[in-house]
Protein backbone atom coordinates (compact mmCIF):
# COMPACT_ATOMS: atom_id res chain seq x y z
CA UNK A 1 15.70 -37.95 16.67
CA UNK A 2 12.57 -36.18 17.74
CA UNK A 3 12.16 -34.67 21.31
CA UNK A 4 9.47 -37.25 22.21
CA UNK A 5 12.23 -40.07 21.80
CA UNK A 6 14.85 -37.97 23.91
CA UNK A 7 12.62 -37.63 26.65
CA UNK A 8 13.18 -34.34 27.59
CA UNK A 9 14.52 -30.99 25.90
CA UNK A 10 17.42 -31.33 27.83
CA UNK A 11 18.61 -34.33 26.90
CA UNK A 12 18.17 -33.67 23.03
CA UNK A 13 21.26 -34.35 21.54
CA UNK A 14 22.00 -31.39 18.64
CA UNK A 15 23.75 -33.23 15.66
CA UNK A 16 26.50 -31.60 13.05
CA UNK A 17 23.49 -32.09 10.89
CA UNK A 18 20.89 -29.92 12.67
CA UNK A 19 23.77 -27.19 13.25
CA UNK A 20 24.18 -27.00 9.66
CA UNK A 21 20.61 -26.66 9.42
CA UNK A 22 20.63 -24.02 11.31
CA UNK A 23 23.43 -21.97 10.36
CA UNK A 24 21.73 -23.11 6.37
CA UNK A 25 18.66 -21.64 7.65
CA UNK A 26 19.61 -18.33 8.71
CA UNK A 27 22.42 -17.73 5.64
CA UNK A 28 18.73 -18.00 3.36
CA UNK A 29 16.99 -15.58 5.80
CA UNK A 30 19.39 -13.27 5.53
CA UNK A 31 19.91 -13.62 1.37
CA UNK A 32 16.03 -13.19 1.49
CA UNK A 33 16.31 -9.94 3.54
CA UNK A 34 19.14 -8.71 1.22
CA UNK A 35 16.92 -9.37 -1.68
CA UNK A 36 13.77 -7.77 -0.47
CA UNK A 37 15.93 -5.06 0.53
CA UNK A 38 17.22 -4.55 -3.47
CA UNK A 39 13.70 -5.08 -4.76
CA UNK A 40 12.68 -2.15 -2.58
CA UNK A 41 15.47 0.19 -3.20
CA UNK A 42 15.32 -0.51 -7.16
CA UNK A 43 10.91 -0.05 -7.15
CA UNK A 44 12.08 3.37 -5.42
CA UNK A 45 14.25 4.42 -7.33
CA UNK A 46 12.42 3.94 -10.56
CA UNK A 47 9.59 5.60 -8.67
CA UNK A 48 12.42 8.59 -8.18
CA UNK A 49 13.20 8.63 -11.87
CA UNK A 50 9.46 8.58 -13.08
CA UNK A 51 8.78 11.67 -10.34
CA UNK A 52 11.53 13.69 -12.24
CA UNK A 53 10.13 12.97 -15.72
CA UNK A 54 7.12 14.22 -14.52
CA UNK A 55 8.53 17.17 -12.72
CA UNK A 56 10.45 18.05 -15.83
CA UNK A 57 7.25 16.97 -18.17
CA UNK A 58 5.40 19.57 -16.05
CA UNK A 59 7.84 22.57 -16.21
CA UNK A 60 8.07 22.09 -20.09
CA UNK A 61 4.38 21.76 -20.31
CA UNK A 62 3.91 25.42 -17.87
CA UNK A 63 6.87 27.06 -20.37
CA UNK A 64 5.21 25.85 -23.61
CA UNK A 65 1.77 26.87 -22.52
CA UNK A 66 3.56 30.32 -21.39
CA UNK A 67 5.38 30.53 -25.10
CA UNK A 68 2.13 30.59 -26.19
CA UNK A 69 0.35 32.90 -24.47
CA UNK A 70 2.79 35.34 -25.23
CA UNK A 71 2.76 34.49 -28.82
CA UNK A 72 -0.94 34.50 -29.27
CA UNK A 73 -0.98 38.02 -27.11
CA UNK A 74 2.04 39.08 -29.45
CA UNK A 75 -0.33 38.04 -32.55
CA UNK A 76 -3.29 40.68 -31.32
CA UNK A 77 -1.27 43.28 -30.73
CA UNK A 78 0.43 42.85 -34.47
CA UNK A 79 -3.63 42.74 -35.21
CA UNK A 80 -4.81 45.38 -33.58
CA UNK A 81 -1.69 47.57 -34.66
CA UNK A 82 -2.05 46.72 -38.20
CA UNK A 83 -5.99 47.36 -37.87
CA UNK A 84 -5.07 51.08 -36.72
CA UNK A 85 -2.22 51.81 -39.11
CA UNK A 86 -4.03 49.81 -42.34
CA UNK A 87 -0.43 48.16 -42.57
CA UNK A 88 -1.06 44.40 -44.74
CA UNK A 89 2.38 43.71 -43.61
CA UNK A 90 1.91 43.78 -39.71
CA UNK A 91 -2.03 41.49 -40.27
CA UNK A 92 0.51 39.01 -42.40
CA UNK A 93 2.93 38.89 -39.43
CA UNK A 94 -0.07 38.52 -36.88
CA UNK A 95 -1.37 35.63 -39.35
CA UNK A 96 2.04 33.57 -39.15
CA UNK A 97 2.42 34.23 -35.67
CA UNK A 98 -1.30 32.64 -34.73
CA UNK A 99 -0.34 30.33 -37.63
CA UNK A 100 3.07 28.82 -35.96
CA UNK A 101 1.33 28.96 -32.44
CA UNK A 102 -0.84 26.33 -33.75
């Protein structure tokens, strides 16, 4: 029955039918809401993982670029040392040190 053939909002007659409708109606909304709500949580979350892989990528990254700086500055000392002292032993330990870093 369509409001034109009731005549008047009033007089609209609501049916078992258009109650279940209804109450179908806003049990989907609120699935849909639910869902929406998961997709969101899970797209941040993953976002949250990837953030700390990159974090961690980044700190590992700053400590190996740090190893080597220290290695290579270890290396030119062992150069330079063995260049004053005409020691083979300390230019061969300079030589696998630059060697390793690399």
């Amino acid at each position: 029955m369509n409001l034109h053939a009731a005549g008047a909002i009033y007089d609209l007659k609501i049916t078992k039918e258009m109650r279940t409708a209804a109450t179908s109606a806003r049990a989907k909304y609120m699935q849909y809401l639910e869902r929406s709500k998961e997709k969101t949580e899970t797209k941040q979350l993953k976002r949250k993982i990837l953030e700390e892989e990159i974090y961690f990528l980044k700190q590992k990254k700053m400590f190996l670029q740090t190893d080597m700086l220290q290695t290579n500055e270890k290396a030119n000392d062992l150069a330079n040392e063995a260049e004053k002292s005409k020691d083979i032993n300390l230019f061969i330990q300079s030589h696998e040190f630059k060697k390793n870093n690399f």
